[in-house]
C-alpha atoms as a PDB file:
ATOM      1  CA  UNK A   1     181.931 137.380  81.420  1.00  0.00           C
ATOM      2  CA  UNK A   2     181.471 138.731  78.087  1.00  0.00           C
ATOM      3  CA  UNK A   3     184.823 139.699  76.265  1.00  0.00           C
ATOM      4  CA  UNK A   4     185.553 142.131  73.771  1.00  0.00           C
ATOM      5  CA  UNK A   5     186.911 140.999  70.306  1.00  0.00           C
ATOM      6  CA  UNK A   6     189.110 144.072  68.592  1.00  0.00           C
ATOM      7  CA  UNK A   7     192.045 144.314  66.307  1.00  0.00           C
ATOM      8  CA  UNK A   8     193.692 147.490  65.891  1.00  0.00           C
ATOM      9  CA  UNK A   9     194.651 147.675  62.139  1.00  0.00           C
ATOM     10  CA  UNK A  10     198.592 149.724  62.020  1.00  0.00           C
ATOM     11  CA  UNK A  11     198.459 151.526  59.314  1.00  0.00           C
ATOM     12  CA  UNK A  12     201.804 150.632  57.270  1.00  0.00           C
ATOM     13  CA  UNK A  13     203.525 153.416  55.376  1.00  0.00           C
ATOM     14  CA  UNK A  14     205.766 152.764  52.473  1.00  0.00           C
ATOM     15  CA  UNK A  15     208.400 155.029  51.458  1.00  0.00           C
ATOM     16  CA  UNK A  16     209.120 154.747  47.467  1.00  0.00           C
ATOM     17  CA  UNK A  17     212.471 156.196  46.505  1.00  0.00           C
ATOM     18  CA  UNK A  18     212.602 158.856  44.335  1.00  0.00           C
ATOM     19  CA  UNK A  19     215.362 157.967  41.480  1.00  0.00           C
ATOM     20  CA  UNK A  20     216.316 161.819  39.144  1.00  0.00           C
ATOM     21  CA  UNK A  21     218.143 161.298  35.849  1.00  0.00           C
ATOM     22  CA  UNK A  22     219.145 164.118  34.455  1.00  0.00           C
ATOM     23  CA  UNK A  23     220.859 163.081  30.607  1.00  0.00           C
ATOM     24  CA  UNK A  24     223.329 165.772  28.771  1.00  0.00           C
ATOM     25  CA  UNK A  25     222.624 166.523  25.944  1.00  0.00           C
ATOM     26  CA  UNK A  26     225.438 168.290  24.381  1.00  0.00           C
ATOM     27  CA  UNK A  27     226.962 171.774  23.707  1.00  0.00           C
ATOM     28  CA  UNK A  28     224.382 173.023  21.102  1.00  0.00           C
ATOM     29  CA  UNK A  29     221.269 172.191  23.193  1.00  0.00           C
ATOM     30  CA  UNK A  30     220.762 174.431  25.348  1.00  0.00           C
ATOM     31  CA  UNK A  31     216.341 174.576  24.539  1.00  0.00           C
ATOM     32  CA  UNK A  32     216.063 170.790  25.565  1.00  0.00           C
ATOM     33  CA  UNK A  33     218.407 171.624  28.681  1.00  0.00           C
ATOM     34  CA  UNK A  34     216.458 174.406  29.882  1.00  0.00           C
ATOM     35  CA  UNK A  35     213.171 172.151  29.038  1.00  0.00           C
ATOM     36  CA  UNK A  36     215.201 169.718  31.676  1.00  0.00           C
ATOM     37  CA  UNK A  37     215.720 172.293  34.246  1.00  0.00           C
ATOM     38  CA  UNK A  38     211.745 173.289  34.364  1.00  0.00           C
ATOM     39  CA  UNK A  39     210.282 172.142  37.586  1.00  0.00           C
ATOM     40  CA  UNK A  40     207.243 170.330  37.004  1.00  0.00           C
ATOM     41  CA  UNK A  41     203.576 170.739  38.846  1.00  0.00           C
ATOM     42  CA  UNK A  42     203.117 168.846  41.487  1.00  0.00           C
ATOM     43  CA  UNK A  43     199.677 166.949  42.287  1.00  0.00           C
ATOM     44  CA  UNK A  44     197.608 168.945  44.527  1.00  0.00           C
ATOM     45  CA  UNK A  45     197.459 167.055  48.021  1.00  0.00           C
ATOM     46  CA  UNK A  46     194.942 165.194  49.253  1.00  0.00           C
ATOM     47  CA  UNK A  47     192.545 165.772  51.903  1.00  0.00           C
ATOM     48  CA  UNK A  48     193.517 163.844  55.213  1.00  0.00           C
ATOM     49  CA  UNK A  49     190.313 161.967  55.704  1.00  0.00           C
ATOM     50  CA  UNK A  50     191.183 162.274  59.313  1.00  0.00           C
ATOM     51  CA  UNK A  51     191.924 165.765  59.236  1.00  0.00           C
ATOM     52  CA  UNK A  52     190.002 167.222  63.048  1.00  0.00           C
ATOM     53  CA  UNK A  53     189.491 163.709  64.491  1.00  0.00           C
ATOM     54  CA  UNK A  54     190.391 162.906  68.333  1.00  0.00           C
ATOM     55  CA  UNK A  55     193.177 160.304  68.004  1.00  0.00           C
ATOM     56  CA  UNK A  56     192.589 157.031  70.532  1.00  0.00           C
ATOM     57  CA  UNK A  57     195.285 158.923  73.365  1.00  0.00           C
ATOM     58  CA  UNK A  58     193.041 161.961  73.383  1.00  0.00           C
ATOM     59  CA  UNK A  59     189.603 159.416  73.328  1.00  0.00           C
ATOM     60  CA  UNK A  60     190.770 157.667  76.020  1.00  0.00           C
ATOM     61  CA  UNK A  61     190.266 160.661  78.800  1.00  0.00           C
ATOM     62  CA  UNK A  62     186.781 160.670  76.832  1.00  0.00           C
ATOM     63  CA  UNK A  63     185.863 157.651  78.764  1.00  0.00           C
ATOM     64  CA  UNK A  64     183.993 157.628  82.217  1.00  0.00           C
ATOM     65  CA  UNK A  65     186.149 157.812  85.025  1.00  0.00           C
ATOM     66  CA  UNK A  66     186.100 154.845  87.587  1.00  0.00           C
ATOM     67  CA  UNK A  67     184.097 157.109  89.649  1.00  0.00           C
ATOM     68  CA  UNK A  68     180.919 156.889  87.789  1.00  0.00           C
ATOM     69  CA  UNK A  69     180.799 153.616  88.062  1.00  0.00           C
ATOM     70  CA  UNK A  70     178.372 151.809  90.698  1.00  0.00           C
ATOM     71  CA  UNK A  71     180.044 150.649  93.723  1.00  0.00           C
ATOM     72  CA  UNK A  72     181.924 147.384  93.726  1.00  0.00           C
ATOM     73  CA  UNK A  73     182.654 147.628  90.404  1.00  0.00           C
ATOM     74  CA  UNK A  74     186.450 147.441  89.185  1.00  0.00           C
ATOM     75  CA  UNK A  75     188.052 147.732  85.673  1.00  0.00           C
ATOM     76  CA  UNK A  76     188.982 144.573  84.309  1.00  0.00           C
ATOM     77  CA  UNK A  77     192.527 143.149  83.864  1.00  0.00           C
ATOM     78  CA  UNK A  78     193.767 143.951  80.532  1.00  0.00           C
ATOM     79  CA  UNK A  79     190.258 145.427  79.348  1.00  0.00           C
ATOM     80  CA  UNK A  80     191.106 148.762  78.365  1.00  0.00           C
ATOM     81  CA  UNK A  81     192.811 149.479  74.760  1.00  0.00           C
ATOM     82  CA  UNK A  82     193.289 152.380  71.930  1.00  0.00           C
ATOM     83  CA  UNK A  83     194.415 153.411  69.104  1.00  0.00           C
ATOM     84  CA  UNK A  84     197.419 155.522  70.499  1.00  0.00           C
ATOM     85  CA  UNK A  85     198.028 158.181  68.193  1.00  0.00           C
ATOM     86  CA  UNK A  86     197.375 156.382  64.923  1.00  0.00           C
ATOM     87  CA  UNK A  87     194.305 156.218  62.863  1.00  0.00           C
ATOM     88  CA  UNK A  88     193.167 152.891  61.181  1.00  0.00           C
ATOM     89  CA  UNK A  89     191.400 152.371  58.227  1.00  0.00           C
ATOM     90  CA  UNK A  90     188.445 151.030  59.106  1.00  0.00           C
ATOM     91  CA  UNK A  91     186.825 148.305  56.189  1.00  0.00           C
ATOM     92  CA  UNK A  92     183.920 148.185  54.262  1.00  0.00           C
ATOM     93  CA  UNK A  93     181.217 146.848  56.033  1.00  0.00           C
ATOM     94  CA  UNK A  94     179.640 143.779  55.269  1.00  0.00           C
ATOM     95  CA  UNK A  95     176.691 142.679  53.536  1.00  0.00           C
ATOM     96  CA  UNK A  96     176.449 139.323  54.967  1.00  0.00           C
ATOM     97  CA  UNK A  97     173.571 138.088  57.128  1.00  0.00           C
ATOM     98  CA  UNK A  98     174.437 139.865  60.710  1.00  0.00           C
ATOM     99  CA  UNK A  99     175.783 137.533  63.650  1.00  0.00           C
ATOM    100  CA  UNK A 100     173.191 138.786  65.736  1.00  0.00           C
ATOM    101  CA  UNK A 101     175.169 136.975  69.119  1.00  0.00           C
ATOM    102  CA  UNK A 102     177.232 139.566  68.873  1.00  0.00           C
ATOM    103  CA  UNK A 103     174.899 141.879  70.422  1.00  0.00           C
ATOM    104  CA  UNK A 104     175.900 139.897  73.489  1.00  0.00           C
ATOM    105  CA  UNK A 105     179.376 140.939  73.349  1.00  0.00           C
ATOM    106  CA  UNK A 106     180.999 144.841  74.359  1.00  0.00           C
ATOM    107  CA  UNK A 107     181.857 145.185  70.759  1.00  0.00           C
ATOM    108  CA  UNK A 108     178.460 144.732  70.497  1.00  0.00           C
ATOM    109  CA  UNK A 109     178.163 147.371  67.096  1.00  0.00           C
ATOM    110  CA  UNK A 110     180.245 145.135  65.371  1.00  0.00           C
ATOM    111  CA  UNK A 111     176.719 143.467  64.905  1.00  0.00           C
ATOM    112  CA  UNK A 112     176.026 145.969  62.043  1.00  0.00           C
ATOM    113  CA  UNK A 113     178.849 144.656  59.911  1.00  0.00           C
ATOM    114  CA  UNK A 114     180.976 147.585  60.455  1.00  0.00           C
ATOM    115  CA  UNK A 115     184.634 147.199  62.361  1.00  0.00           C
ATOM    116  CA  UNK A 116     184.482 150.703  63.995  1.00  0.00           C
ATOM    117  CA  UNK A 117     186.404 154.058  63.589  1.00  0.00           C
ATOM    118  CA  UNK A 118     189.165 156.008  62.712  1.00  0.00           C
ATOM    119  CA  UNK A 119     190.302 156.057  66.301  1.00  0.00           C
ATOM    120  CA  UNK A 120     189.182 154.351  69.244  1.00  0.00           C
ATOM    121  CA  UNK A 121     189.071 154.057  73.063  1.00  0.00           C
ATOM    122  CA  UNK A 122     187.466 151.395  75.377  1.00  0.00           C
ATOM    123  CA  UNK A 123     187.492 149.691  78.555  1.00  0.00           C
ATOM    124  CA  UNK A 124     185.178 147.442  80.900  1.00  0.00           C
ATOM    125  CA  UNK A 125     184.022 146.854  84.485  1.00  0.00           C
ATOM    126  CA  UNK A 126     182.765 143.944  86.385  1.00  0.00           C
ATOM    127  CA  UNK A 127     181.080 143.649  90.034  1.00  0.00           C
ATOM    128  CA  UNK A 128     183.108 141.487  92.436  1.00  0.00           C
ATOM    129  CA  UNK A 129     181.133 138.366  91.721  1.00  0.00           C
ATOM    130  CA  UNK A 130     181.167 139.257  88.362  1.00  0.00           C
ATOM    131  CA  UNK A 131     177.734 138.517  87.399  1.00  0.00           C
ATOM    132  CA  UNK A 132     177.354 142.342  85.957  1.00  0.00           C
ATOM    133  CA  UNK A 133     179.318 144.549  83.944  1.00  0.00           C
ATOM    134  CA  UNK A 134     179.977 147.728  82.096  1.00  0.00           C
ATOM    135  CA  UNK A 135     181.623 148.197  79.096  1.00  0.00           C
ATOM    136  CA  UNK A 136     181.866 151.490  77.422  1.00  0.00           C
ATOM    137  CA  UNK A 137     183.824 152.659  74.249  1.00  0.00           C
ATOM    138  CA  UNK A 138     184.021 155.791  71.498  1.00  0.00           C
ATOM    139  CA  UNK A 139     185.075 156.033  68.161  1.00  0.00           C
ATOM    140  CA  UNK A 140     185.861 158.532  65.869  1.00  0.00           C
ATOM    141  CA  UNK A 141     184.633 158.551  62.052  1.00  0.00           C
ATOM    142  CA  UNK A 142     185.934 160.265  59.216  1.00  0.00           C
ATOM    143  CA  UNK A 143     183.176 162.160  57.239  1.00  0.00           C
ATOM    144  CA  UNK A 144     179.813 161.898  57.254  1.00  0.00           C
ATOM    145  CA  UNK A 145     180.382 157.854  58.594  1.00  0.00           C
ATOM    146  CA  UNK A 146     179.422 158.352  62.258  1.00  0.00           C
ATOM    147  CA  UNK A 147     176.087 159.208  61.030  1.00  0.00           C
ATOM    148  CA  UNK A 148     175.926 156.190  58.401  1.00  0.00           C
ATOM    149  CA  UNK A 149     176.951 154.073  61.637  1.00  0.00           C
ATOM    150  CA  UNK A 150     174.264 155.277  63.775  1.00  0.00           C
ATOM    151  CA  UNK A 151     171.699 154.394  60.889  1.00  0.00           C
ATOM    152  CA  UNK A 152     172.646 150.872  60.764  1.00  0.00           C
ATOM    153  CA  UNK A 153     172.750 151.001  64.204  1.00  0.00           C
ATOM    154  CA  UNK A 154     168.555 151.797  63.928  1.00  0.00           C
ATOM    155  CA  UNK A 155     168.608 148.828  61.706  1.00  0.00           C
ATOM    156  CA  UNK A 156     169.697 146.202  64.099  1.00  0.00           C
ATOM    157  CA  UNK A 157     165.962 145.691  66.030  1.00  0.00           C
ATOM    158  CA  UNK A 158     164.554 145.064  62.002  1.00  0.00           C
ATOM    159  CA  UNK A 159     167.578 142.614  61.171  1.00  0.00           C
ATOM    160  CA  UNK A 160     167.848 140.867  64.792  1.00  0.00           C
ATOM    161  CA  UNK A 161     164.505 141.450  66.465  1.00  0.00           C
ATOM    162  CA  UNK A 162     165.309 137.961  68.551  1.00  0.00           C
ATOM    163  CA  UNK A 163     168.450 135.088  68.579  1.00  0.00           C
ATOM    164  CA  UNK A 164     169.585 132.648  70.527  1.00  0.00           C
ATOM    165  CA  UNK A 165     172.145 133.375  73.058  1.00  0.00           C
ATOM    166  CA  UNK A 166     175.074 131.891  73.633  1.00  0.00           C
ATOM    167  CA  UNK A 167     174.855 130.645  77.255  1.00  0.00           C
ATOM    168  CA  UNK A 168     171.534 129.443  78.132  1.00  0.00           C
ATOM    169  CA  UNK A 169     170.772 128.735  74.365  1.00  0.00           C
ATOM    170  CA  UNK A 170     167.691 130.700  75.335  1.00  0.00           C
ATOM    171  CA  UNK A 171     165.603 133.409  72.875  1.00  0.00           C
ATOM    172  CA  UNK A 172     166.434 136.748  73.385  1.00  0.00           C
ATOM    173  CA  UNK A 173     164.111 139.819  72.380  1.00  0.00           C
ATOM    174  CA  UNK A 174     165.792 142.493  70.930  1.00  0.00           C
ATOM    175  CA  UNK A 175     164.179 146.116  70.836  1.00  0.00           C
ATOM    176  CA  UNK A 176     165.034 149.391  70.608  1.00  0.00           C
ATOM    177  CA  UNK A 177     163.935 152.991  70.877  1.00  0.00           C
ATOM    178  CA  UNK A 178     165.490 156.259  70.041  1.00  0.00           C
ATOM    179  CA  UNK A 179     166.840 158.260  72.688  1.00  0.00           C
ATOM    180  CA  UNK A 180     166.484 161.908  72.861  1.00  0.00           C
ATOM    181  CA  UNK A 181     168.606 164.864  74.298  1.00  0.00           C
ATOM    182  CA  UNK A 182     171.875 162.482  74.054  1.00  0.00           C
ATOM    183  CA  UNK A 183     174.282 164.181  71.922  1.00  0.00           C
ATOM    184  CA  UNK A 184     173.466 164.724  67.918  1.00  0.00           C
ATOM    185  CA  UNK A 185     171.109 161.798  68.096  1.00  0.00           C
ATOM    186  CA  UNK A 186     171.360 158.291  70.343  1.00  0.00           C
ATOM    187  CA  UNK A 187     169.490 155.021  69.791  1.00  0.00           C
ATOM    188  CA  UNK A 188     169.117 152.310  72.846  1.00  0.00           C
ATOM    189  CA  UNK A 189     168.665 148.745  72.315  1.00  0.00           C
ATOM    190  CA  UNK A 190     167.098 146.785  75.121  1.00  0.00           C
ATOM    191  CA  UNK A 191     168.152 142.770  75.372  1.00  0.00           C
ATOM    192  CA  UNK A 192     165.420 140.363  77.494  1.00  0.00           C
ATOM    193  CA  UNK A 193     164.929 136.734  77.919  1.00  0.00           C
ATOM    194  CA  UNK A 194     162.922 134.439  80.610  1.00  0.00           C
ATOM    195  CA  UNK A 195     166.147 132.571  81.122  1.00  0.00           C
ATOM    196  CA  UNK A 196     168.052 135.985  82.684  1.00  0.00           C
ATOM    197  CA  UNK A 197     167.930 136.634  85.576  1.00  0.00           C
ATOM    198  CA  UNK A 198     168.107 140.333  84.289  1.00  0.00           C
ATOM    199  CA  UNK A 199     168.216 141.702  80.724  1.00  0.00           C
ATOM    200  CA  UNK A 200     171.103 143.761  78.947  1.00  0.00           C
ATOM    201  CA  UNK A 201     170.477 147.524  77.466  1.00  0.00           C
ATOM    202  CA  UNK A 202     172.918 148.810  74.744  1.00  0.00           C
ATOM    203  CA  UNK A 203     173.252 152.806  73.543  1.00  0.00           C
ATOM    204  CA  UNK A 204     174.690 154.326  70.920  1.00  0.00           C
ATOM    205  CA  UNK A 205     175.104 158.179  70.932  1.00  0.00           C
ATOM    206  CA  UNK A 206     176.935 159.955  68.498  1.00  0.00           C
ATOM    207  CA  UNK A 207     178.577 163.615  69.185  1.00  0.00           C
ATOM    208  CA  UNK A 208     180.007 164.737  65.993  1.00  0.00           C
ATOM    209  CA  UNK A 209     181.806 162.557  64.220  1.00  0.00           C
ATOM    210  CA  UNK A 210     182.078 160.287  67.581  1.00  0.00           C
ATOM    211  CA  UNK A 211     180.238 157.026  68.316  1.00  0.00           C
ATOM    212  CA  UNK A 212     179.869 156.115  71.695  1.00  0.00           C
ATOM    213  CA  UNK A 213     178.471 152.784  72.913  1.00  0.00           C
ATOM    214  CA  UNK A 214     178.024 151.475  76.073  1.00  0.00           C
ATOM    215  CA  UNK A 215     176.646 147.943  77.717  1.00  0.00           C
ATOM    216  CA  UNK A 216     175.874 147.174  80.776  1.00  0.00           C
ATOM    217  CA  UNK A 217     174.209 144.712  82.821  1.00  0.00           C
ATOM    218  CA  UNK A 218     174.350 146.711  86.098  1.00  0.00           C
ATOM    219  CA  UNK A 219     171.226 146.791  88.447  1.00  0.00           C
ATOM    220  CA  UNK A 220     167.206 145.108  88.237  1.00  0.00           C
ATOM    221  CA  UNK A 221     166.671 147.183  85.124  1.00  0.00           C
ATOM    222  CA  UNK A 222     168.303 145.774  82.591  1.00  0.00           C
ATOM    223  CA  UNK A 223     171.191 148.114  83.054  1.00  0.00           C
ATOM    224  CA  UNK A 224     169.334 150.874  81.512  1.00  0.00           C
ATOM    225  CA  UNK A 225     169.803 153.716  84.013  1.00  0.00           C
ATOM    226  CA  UNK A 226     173.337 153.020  84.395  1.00  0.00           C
ATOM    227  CA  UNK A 227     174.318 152.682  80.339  1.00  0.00           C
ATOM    228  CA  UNK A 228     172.735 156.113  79.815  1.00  0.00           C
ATOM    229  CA  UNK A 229     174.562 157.485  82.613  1.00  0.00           C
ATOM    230  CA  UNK A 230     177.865 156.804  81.209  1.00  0.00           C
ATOM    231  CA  UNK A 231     176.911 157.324  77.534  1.00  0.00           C
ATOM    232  CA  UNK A 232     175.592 161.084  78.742  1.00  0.00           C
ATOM    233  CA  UNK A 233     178.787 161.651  80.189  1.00  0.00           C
ATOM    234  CA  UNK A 234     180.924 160.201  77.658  1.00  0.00           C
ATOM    235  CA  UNK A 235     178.846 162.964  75.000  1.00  0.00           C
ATOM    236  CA  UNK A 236     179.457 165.511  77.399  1.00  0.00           C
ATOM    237  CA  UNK A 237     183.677 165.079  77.489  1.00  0.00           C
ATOM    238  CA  UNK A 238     183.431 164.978  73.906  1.00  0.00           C
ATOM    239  CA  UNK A 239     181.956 168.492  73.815  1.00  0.00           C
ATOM    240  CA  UNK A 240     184.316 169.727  75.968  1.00  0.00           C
ATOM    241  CA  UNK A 241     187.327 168.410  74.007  1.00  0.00           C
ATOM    242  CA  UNK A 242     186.140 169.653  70.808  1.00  0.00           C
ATOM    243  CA  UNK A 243     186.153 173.043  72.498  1.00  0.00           C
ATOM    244  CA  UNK A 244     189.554 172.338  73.998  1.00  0.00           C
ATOM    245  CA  UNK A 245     191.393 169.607  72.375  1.00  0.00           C
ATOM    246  CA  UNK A 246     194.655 168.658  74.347  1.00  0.00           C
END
């Protein structure tokens, strides 16, 4: 069973104390007192890059419910995390050559160099021999990101258009499509090799300034049907909590 590799980043506030002097002057300067005494500007405040996003406690109902899930499928022990009600700072992505394995992984965007959002929710699902499974997460981006995501997203059939897995140490194809009338735009990515005994599909929608990505492995076609089912209704929560966020 695939396993998913994330590390919440705390964001770590320091206080820095504030130390006032103020220095008499004497009895016949009264000008440089009163020059004292006049409160200075203060810096105009900076936009909170985070300003409008969903936190991880409020992406977390985002997710499909067990109920959408085919039958014998359960949630796995310890699989589900979030970002409570902190945001993280996510890093720079990376320029270096793409570890395109991890495409076989339920962080599978991670691929693009990027370490995610702002916020984030996620959890997975396995049958009961576990041979299949589901994993589904969403992120939230500040600005214009969650697009910039979903472009490098595009870019991962040019950059990894076949690897070697890390199982069977077979070749894998790697294609990919875009996906239309899922959210603001959606991209799938379809994984296939001769030594599976059934292939892997990955989407990426994005709502807003939410990512959602789901893999799955589910049923005899490639777990397509199934990873758009619970992308669609992950993009159709996060409409409905934009219009009423709890």
């Amino acid at each position: 069973m695939r396993t998913r590799s994330r590390a919440v980043k705390a964001l770590t506030l320091t206080a820095l104390p504030l130390a006032l002097a103020l220095t008499a002057c004497g009895s016949g300067s009264s000008g440089s007192a009163d020059a004292a005494a006049k409160p200075h500007a203060s810096a105009p405040a900076s936009k909170d890059p985070n300003a409008g996003l969903l936190t991880g406690t409020q992406l977390k109902k985002v997710l499909a419910p067990a109920s959408l899930f085919p039958a014998g499928f359960a949630p796995v022990p310890q699989g589900a995390s979030d970002s409570g009600g902190r945001f993280v700072t996510p890093s720079d992505a990376s320029t270096a050559k793409p570890d395109c394995t991890k495409l076989e992984t339920t962080a599978w965007m991670t691929v693009t160099g990027g370490t995610g959002g702002a916020s984030f929710a996620n959890d997975d699902y396995v049958d009961k021999g576990k041979t299949a499974e589901i994993a589904q997460e969403v992120d939230e981006f500040p600005g214009a990101t969650a697009a910039a995501a979903m472009k490098d997203v595009r870019a991962v059939t040019a950059t990894c258009p076949t690897f070697t897995d890390t199982d069977a140490h077979a070749t894998v194809k790697v294609s990919g499509r875009s996906t239309p009338g899922l959210g603001d735009e959606a991209y799938t990515i379809t994984l296939t090799s001769g030594a599976w005994d059934n292939g892997t599909t990955l989407v990426a929608a994005r709502e807003g300034t939410a990512v959602a990505t789901v893999m799955s492995t589910a049923g005899s076609d490639n777990g397509a049907a199934t990873a758009e089912k619970i992308a669609r209704r992950i993009v159709e929560s996060l409409k409905k909590t934009a219009k009423n966020p709890a």
